[in-house]
N, C-alpha and C. Protein backbone atom coordinates (compact mmCIF):
# COMPACT_ATOMS: atom_id res chain seq x y z
N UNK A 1 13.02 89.22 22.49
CA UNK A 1 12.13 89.09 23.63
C UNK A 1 11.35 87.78 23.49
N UNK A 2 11.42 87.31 24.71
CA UNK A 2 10.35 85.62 24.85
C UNK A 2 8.86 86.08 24.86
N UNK A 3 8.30 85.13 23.62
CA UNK A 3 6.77 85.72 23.96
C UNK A 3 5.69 84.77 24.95
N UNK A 4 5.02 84.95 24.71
CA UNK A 4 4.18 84.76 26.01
C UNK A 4 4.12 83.01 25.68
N UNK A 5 3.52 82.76 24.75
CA UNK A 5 3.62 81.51 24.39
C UNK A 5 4.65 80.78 24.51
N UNK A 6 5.94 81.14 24.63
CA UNK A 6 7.32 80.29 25.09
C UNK A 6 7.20 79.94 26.40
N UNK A 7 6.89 81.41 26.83
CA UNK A 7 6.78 81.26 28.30
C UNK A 7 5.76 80.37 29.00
N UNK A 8 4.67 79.72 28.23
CA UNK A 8 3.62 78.92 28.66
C UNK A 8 3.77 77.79 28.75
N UNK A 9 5.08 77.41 27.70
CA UNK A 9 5.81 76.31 27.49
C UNK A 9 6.89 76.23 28.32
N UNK A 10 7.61 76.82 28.51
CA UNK A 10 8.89 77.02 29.14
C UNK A 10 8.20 76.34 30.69
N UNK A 11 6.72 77.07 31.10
CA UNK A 11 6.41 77.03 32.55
C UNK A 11 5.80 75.49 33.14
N UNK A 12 5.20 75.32 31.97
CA UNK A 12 4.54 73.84 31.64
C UNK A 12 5.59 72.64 32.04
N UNK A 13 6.65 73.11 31.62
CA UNK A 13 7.49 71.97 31.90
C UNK A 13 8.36 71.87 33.05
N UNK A 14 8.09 73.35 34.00
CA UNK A 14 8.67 73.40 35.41
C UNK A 14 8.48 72.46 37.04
N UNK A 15 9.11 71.95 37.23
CA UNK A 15 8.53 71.23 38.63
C UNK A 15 7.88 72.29 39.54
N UNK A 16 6.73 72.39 39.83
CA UNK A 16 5.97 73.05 40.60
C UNK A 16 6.35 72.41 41.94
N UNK A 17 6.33 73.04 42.71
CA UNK A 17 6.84 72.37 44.50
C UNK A 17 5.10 73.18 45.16
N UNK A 18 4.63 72.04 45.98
CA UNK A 18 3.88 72.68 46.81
C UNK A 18 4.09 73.98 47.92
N UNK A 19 3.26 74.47 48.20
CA UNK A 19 4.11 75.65 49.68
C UNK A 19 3.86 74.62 50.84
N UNK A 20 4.99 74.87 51.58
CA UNK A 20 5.03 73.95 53.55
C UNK A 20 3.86 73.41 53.46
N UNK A 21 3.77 74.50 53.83
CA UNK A 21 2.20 74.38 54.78
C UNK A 21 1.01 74.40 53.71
N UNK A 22 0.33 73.40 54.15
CA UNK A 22 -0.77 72.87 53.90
C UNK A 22 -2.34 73.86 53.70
N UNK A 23 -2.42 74.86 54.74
CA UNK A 23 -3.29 75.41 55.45
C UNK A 23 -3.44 76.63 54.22
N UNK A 24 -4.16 76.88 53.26
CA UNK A 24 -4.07 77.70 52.42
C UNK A 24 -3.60 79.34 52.83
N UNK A 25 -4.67 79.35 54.15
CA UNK A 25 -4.61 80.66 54.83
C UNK A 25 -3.09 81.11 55.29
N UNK A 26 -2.16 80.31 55.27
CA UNK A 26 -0.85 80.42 55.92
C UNK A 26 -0.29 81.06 54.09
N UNK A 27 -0.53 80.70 53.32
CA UNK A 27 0.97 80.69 52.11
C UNK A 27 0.52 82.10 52.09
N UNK A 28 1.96 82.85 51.32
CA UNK A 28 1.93 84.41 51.07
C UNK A 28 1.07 84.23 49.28
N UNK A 29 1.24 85.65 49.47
CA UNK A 29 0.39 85.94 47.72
C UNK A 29 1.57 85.70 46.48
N UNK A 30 2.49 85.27 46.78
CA UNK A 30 3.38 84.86 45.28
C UNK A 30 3.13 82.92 45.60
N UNK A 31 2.73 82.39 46.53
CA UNK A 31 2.13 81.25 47.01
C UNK A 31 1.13 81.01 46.35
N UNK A 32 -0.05 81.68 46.91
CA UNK A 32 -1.51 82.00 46.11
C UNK A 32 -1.54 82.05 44.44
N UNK A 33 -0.35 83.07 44.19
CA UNK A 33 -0.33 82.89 42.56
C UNK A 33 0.09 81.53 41.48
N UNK A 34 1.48 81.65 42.37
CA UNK A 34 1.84 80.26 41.73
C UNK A 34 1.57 79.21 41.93
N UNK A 35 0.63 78.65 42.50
CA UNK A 35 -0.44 77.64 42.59
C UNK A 35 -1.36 77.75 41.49
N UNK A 36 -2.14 79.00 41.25
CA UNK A 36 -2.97 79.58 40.23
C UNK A 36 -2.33 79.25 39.25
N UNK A 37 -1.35 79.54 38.90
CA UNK A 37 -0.47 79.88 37.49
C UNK A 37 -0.26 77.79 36.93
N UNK A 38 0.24 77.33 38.36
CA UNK A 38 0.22 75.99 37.92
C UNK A 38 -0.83 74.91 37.77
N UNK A 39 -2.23 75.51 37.98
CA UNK A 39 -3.36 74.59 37.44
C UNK A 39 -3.82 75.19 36.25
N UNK A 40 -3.69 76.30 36.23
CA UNK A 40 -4.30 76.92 34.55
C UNK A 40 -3.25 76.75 33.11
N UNK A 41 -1.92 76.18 33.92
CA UNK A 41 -0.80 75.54 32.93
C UNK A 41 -1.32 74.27 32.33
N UNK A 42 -2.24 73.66 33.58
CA UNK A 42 -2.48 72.15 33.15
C UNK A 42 -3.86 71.96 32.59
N UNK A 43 -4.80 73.40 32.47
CA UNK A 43 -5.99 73.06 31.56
C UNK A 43 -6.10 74.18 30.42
N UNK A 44 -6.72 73.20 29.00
CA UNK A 44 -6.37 73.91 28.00
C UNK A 44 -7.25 75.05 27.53
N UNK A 45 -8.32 75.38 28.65
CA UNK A 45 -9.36 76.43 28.79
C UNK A 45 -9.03 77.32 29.15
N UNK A 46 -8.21 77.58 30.27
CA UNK A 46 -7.54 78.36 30.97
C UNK A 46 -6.59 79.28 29.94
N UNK A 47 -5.82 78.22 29.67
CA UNK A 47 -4.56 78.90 28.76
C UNK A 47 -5.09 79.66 27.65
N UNK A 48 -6.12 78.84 26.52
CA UNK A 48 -6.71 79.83 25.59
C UNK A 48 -7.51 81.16 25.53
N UNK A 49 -8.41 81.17 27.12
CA UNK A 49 -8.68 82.01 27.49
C UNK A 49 -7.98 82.94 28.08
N UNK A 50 -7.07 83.16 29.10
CA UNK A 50 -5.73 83.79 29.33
C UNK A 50 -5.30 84.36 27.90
N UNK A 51 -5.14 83.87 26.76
CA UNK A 51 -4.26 84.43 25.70
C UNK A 51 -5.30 84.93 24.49
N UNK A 52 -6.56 84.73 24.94
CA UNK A 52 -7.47 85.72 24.32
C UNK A 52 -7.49 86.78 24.89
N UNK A 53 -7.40 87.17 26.07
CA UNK A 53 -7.59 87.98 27.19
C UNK A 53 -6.68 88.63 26.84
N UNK A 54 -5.36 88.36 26.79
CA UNK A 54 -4.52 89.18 26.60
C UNK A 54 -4.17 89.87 25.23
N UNK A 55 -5.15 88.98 24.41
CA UNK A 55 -4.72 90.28 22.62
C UNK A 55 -6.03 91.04 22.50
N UNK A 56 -6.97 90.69 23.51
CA UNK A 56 -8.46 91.63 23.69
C UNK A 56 -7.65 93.16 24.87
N UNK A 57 -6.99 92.89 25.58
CA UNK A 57 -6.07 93.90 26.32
C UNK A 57 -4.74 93.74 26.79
N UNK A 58 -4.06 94.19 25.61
CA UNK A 58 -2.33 94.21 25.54
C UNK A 58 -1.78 94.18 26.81
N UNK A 59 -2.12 95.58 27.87
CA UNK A 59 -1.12 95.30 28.77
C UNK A 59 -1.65 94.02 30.33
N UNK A 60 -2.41 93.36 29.61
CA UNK A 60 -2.43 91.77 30.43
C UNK A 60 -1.17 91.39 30.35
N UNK A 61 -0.80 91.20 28.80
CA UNK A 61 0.24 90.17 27.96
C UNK A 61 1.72 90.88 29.24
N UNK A 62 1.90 91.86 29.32
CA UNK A 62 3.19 92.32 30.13
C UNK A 62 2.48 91.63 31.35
N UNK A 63 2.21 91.71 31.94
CA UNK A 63 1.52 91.35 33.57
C UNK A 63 2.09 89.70 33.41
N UNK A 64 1.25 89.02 32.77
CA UNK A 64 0.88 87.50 32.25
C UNK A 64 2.52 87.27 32.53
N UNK A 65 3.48 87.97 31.18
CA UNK A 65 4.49 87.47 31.22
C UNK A 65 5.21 87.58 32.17
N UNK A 66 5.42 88.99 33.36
CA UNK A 66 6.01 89.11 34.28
C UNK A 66 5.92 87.65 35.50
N UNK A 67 4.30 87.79 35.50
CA UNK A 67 4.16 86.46 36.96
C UNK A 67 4.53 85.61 36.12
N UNK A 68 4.95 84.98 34.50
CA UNK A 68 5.16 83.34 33.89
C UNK A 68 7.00 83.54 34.46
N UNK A 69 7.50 84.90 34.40
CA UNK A 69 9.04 84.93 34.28
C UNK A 69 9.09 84.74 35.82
N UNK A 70 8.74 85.48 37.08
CA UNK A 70 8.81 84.82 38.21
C UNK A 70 8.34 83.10 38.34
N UNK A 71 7.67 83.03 38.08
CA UNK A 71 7.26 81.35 38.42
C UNK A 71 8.34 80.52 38.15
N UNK A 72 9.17 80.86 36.65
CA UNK A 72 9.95 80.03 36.29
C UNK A 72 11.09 80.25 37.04
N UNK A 73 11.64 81.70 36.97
CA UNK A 73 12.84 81.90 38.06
C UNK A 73 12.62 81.18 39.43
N UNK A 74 11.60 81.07 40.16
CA UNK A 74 11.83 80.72 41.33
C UNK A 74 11.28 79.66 41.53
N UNK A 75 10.93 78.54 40.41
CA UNK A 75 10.68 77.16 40.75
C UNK A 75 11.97 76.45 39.95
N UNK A 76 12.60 77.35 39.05
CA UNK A 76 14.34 76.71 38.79
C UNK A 76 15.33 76.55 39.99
N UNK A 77 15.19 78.07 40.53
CA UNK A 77 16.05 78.04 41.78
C UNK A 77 15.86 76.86 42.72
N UNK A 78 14.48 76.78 42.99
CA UNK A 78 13.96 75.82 44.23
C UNK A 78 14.41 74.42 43.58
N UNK A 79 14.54 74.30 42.48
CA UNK A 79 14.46 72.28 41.92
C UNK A 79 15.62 72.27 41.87
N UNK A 80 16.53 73.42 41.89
CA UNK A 80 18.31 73.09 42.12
C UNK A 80 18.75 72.65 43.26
């Protein structure tokens, strides 16, 4: 199993694509997330806190990893 930390790496190095539209109020909530997911990739407060968070309450770490394994699946698909 990939641990969370691969996955932080693995995500870090993904081309993030903006959503269409501009208008925040327009993008759906996997939009909303992965926007989230890709500025807290790029500060190192975020990330350490995120992975304190998650050995202070285990089932974060499943959650965490589920939205890092979508982000990557569907910003691979999209950069193909």
């Amino acid at each position: 199993m990939v641990k969370l930390e691969e996955l932080i790496t693995i995500a870090q190095n993904i081309n993030y694509v903006e959503p269409a539209s501009t208008n925040i109020d327009e993008w759906n909530n996997d939009e909303l997330v992965y926007k989230s997911i890709q500025i807290a990739l790029h500060n190192v407060v975020q990330i350490k806190a995120g992975l304190y968070m998650c050995n202070m309450f285990p089932p974060l770490k499943l959650i965490y990893k589920s939205i890092l394994s979508g982000y990557i699946k569907y910003f691979n698909k999209l950069n193909k």
